[in-house]
Every structure is written in structure tokens, then in C-alpha cells.
Protein backbone atom coordinates (compact mmCIF):
# COMPACT_ATOMS: atom_id res chain seq x y z
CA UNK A 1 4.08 -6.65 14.09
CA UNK A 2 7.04 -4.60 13.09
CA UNK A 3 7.16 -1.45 11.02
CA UNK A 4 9.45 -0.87 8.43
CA UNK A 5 11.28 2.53 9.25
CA UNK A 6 10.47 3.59 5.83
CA UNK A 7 6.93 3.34 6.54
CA UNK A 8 7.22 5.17 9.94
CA UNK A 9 9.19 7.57 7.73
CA UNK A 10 6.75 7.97 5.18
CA UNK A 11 3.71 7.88 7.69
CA UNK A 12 5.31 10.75 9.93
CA UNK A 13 5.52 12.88 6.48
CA UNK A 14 2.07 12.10 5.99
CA UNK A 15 0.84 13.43 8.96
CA UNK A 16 3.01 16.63 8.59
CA UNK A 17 2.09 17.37 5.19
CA UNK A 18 -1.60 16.60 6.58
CA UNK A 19 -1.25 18.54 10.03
CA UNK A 20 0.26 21.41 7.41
CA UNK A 21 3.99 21.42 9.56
CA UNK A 22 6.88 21.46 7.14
CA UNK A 23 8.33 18.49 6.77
CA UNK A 24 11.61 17.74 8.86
CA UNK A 25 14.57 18.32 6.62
CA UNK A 26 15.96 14.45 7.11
CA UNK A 27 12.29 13.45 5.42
CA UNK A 28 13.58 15.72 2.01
CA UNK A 29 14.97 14.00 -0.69
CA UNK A 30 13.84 10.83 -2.42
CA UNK A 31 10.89 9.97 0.51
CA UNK A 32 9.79 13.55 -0.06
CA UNK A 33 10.14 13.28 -3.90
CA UNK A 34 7.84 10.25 -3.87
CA UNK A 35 5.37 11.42 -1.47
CA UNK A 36 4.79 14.28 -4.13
CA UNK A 37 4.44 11.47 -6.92
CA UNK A 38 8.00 11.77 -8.45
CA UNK A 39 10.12 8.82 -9.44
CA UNK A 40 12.76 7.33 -8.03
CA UNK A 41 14.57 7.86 -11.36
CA UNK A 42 15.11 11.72 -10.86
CA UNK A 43 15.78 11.51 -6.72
CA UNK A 44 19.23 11.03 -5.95
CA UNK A 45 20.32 8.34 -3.28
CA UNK A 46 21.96 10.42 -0.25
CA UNK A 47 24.81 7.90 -0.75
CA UNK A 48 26.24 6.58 -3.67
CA UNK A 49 26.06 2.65 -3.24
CA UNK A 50 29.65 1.19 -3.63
CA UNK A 51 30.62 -0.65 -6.98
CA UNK A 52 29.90 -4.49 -5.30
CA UNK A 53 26.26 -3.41 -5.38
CA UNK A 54 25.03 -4.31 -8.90
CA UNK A 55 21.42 -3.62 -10.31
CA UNK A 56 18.39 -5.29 -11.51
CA UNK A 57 15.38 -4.30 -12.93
CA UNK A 58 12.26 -5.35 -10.91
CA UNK A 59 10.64 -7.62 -13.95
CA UNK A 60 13.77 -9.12 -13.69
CA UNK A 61 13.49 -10.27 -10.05
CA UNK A 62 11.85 -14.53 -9.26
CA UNK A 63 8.24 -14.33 -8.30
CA UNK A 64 8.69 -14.90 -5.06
CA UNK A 65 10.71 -11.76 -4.57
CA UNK A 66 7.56 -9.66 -5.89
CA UNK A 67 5.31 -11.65 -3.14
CA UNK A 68 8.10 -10.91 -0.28
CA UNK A 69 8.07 -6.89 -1.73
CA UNK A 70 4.42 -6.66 -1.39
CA UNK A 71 4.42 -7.93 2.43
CA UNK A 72 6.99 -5.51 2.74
CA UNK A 73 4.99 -2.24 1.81
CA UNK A 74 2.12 -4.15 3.10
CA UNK A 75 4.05 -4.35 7.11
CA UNK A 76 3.64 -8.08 7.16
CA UNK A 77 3.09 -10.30 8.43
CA UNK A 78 6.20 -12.00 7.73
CA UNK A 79 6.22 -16.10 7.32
CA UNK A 80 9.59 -16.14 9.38
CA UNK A 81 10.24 -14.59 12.62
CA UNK A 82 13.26 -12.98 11.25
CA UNK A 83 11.84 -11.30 8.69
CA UNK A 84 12.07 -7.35 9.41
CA UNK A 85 15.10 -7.91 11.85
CA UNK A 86 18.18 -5.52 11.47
CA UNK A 87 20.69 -6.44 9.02
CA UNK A 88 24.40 -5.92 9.85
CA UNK A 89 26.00 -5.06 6.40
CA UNK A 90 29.49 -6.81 8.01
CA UNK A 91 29.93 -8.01 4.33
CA UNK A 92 30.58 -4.41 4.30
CA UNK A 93 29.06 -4.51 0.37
CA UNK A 94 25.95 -2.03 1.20
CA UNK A 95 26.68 1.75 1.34
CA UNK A 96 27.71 2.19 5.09
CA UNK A 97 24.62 3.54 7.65
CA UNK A 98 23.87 3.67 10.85
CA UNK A 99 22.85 0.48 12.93
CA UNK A 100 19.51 -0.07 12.21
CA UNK A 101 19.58 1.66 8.86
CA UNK A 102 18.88 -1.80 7.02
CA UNK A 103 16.25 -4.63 7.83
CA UNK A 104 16.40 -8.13 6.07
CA UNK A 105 13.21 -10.02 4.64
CA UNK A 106 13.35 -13.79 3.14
CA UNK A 107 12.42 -14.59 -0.19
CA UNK A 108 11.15 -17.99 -0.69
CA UNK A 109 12.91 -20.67 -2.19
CA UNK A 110 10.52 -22.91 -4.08
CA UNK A 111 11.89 -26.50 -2.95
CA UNK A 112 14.03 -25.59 -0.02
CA UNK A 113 13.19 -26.94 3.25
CA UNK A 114 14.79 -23.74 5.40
CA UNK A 115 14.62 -20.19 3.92
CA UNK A 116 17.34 -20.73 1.47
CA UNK A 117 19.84 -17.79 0.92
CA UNK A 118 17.59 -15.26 -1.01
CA UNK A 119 16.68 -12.30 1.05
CA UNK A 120 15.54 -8.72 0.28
CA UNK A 121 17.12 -6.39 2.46
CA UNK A 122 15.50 -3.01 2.85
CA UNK A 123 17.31 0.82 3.63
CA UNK A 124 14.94 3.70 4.61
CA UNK A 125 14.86 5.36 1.79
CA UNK A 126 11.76 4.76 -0.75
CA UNK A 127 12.01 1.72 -2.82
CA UNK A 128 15.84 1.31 -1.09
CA UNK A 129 15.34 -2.50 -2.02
CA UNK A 130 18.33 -4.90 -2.32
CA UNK A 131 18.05 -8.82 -3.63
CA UNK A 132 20.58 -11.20 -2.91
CA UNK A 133 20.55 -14.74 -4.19
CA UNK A 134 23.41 -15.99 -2.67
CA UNK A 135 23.17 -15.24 1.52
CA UNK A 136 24.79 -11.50 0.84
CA UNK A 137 27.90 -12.59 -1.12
CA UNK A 138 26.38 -9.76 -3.45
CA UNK A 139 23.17 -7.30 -3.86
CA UNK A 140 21.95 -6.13 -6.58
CA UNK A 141 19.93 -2.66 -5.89
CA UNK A 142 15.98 -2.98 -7.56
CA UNK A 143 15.21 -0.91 -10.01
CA UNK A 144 11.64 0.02 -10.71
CA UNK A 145 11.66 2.03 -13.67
CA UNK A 146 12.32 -1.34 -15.85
């Protein structure tokens, strides 16, 4: 089973704040914000997604998307093998990070007979969720407050 490396993120901040270490400085920002129950509205994004990378609010997103987020937070499992793999970015349309930095996660098509060309693909950062209906021609970055 893989891990997201959000949730290793947020579990190693769990045990820190348990064990009563200060938190590493690389967990502080919008992980830390959330694991002291603030939004995602008032954390910042350590960088500023470019302008290909539209929005869109998470009522907004097909069913299907919801049931692929939930597997997500929930670690799986996953109904395709490469589901959690890393995801490149060479489209280049996702703020630039390390290898790694992003993992991809298919979102069922109803009717298709492969896994179709909507994905969700995930950054470390808390609710860092991008949808894609069109095999990364373009994102759209979730928003949860809406």
C-alpha cells in the first residue's frame, strides 16, 4: 500500500506535536495551519500556482472525483496499480517541485472501458488537490471552501 507524502507529512507532525518536539520548520505553514484546525482559506500556498492552473470549487467536481478524494485521505487502496505513482508535471502547467513532489490518482469514467483521462493529482501540501478532465492538458486547483 502506498502512503501519500502528505499523510506521512501530517502523521510525522502528529507524533511531534504528541511526543511534545517542535515541529520541523518544513511541516509550518498550511499542514501546520490545518493540523491546528485552520482553513485552507487563510494558509498561503508556499508557491503561487502559475496562471494555466484554474480553480474549482469541490461541489463543483463529478462524483466520482469525491469517491477517488476519499481513497485518497483514506491511503487506498487504489482500483489501478498506478494510482499513487509520481507524476512528472512535463506539461510544465503545475507550480514547479521537486521529483516526487506530486502523485497522480484516476478518477473514474462512468462508461469508459480504460481509466479515461480524468485524474486527481495530489502535492504535499494539505488539500494540494488538482482535477484534470482532459489527461493534464489543464488543472484546475480544488477548492474546499465552496
Amino acid at each position: 500500500m502506498r502512503i501519500p507524502p502528505r499523510i506521512t507529512a501530517a502523521l510525522t507532525l502528529s507524533a511531534a506535536l504528541f511526543l511534545g518536539a517542535a515541529a520541523p520548520t518544513a511541516a509550518a505553514g498550511p499542514l501546520a495551519d490545518s493540523a491546528a484546525g485552520a482553513s485552507r482559506a487563510t494558509a498561503a500556498p508556499a508557491t503561487a500556482a502559475p496562471a494555466a492552473v484554474g480553480d474549482i470549487c469541490y461541489s463543483a467536481l463529478p462524483s466520482q472525483a469525491h469517491d477517488t478524494l476519499d481513497l485518497i485521505e483514506a491511503g487506498g487502496p487504489y482500483p489501478y496499480p498506478q494510482d499513487g505513482t509520481v507524476f512528472q508535471n512535463r506539461e510544465g502547467l503545475l507550480p514547479r517541485q521537486t521529483s516526487g513532489y506530486y502523485h497522480e490518482y484516476t478518477v473514474e469514467t462512468p462508461g469508459s472501458d480504460d481509466r479515461g483521462a480524468r485524474r486527481i493529482v495530489t502535492g504535499e501540501e494539505h488539500q494540494e488537490d488538482y482535477y484534470t478532465a482532459d489527461h493534464y492538458a489543464s488543472f484546475d486547483l480544488v477548492d474546499y471552501a465552496c
